[in-house]
N, C-alpha and C. Protein backbone atom coordinates (compact mmCIF):
# COMPACT_ATOMS: atom_id res chain seq x y z
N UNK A 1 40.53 -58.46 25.29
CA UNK A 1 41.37 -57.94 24.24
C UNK A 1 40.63 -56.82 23.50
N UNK A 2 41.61 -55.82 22.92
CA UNK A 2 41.11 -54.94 22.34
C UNK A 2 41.32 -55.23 20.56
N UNK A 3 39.92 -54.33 19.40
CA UNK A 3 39.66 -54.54 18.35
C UNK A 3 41.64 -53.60 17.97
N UNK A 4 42.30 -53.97 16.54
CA UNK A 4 43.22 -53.19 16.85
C UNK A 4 42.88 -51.67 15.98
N UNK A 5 41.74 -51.82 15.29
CA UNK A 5 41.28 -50.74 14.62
C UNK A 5 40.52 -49.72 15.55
N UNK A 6 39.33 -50.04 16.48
CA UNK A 6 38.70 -49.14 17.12
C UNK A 6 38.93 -49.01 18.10
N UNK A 7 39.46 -50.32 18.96
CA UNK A 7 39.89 -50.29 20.35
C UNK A 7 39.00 -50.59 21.32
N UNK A 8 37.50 -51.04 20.60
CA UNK A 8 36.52 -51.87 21.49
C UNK A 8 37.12 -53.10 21.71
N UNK A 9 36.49 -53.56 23.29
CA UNK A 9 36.79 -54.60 23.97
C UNK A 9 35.95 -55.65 23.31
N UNK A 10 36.75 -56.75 22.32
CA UNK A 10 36.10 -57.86 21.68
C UNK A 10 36.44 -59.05 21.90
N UNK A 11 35.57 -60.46 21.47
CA UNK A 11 35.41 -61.77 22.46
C UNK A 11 35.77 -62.51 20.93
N UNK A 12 37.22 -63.49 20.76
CA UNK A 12 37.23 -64.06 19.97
C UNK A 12 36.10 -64.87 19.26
N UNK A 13 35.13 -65.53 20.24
CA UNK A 13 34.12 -66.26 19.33
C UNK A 13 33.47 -65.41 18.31
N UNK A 14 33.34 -64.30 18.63
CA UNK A 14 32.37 -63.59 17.42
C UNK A 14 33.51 -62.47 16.64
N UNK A 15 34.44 -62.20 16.95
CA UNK A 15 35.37 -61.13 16.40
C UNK A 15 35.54 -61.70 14.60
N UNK A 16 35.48 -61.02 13.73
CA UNK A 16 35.94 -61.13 12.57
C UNK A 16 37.64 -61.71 12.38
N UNK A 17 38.24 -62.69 11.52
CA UNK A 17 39.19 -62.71 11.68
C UNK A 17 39.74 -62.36 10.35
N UNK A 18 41.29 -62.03 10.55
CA UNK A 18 42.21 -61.16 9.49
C UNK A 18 43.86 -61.45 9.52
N UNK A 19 43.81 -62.52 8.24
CA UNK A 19 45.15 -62.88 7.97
C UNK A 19 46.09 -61.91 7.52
N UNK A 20 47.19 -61.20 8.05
CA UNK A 20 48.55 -60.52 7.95
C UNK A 20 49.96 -61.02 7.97
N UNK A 21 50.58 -61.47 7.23
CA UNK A 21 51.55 -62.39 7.15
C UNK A 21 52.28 -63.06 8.23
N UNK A 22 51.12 -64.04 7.61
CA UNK A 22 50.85 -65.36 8.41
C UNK A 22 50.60 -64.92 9.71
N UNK A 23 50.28 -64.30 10.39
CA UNK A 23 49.41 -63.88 12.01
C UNK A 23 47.63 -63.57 11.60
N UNK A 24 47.12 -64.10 12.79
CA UNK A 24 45.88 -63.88 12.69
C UNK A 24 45.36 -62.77 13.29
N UNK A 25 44.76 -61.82 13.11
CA UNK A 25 44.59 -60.83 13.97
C UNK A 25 42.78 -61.05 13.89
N UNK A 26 42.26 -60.07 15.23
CA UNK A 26 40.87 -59.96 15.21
C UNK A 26 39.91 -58.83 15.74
N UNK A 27 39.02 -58.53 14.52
CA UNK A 27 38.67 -57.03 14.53
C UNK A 27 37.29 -57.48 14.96
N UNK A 28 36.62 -56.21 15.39
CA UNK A 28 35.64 -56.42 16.11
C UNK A 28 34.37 -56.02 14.78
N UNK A 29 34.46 -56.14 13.75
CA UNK A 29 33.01 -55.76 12.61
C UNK A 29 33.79 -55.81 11.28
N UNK A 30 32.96 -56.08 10.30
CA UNK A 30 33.06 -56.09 9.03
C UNK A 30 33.54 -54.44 8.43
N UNK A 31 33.63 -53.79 9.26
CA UNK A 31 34.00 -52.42 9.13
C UNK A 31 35.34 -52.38 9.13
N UNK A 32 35.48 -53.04 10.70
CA UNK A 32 36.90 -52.67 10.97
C UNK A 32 37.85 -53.55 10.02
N UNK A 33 37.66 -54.58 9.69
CA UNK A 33 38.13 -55.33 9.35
C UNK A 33 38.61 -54.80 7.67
N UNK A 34 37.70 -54.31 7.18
CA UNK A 34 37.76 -53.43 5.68
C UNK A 34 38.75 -52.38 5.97
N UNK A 35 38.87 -51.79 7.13
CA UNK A 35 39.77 -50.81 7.59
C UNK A 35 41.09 -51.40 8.22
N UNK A 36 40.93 -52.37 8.54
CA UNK A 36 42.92 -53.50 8.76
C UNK A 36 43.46 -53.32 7.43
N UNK A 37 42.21 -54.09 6.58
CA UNK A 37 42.76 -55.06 5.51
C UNK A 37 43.38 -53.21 4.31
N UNK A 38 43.16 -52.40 4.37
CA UNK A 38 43.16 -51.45 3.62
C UNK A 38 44.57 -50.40 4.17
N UNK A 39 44.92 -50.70 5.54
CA UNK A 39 46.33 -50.40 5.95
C UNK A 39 46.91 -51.60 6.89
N UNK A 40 46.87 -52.82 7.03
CA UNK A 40 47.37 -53.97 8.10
C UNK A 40 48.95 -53.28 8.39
N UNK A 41 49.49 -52.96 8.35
CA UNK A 41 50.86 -52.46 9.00
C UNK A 41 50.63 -51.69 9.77
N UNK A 42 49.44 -50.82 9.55
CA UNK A 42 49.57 -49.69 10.99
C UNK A 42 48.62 -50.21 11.67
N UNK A 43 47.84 -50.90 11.71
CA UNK A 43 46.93 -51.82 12.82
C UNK A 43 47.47 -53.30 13.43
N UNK A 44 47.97 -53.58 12.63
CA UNK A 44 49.08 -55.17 13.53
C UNK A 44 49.61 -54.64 14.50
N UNK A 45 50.51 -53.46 13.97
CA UNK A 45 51.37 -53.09 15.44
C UNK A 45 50.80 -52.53 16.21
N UNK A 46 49.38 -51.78 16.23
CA UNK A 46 48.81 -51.55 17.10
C UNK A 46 48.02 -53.09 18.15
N UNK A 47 47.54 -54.28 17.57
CA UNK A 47 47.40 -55.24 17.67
C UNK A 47 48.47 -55.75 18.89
N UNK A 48 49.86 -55.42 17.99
CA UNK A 48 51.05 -56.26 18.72
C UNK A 48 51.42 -55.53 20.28
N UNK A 49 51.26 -54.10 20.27
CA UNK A 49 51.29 -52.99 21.77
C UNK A 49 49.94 -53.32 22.59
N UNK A 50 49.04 -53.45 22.26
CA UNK A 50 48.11 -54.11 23.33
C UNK A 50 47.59 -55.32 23.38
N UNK A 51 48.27 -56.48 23.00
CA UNK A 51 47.82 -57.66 23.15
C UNK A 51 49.20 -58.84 23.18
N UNK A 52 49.05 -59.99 23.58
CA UNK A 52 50.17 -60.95 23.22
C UNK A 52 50.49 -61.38 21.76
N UNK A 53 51.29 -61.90 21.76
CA UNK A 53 51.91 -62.45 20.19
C UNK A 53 50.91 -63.39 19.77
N UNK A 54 50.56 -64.14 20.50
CA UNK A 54 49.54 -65.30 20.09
C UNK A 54 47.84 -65.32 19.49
N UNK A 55 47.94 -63.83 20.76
CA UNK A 55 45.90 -63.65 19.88
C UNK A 55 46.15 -61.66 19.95
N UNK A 56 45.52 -61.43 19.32
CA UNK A 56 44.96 -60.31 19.38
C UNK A 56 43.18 -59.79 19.57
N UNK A 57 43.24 -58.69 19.50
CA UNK A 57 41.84 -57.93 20.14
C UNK A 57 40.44 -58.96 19.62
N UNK A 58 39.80 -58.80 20.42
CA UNK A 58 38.31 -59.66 20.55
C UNK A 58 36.93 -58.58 20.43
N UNK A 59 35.80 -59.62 19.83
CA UNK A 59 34.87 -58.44 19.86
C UNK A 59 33.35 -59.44 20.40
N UNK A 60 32.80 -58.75 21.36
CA UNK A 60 31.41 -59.17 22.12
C UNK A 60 30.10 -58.63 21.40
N UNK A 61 29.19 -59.29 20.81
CA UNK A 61 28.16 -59.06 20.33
C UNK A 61 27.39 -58.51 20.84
N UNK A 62 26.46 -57.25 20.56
CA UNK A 62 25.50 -56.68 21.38
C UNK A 62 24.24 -57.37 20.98
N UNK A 63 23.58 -58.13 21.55
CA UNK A 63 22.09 -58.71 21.16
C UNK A 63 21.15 -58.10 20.78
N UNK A 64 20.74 -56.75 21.74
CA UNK A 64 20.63 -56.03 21.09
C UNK A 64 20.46 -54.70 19.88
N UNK A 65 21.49 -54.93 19.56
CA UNK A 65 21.85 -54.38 17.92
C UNK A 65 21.81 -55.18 17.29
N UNK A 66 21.87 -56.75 17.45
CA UNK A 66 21.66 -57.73 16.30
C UNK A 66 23.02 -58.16 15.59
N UNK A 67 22.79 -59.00 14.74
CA UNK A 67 24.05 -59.50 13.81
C UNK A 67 24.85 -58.49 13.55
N UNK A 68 26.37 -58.38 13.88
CA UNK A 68 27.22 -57.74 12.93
C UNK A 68 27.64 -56.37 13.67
N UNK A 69 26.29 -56.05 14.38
CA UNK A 69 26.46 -54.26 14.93
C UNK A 69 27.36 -54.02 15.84
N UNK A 70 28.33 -53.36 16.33
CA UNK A 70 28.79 -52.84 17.56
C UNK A 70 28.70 -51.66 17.89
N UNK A 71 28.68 -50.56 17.23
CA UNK A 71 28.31 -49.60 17.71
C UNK A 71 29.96 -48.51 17.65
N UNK A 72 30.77 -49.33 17.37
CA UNK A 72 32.11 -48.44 17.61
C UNK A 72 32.58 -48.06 16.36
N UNK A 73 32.18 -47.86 15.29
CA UNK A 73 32.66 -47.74 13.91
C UNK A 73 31.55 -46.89 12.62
């Protein structure tokens, strides 16, 4: 699944999550997530065009960058 803010390929276990009436959506960094929560209408529906109704975009930790980093934001 893709983040619906940056469009990196992210892994629910570590993805940030983000309540939008009543749907859960999931951004890939504390970035993106500041950037849903600051327009969620134009990122849900981006959410809703590349992913199913049930989950949205996922985000994979780089070990090397450490806690939190991805690199796409």
């Amino acid at each position: 699944m893709k983040c619906p803010v940056c469009g990196m390929e992210i892994d629910e276990k570590s993805a940030r999550r983000v309540e939008y009436k009543g749907q859960t959506y999931f951004v890939a960094s504390d970035d993106c997530k500041r950037r849903f929560l600051m327009d969620p209408a134009k990122y849900a529906g981006k959410a809703a065009d590349s992913s199913s109704a049930s989950s949205h975009g996922h985000h994979v930790e780089d070990p090397a960058r450490g806690s939190g980093g991805h690199g796409c934001c």
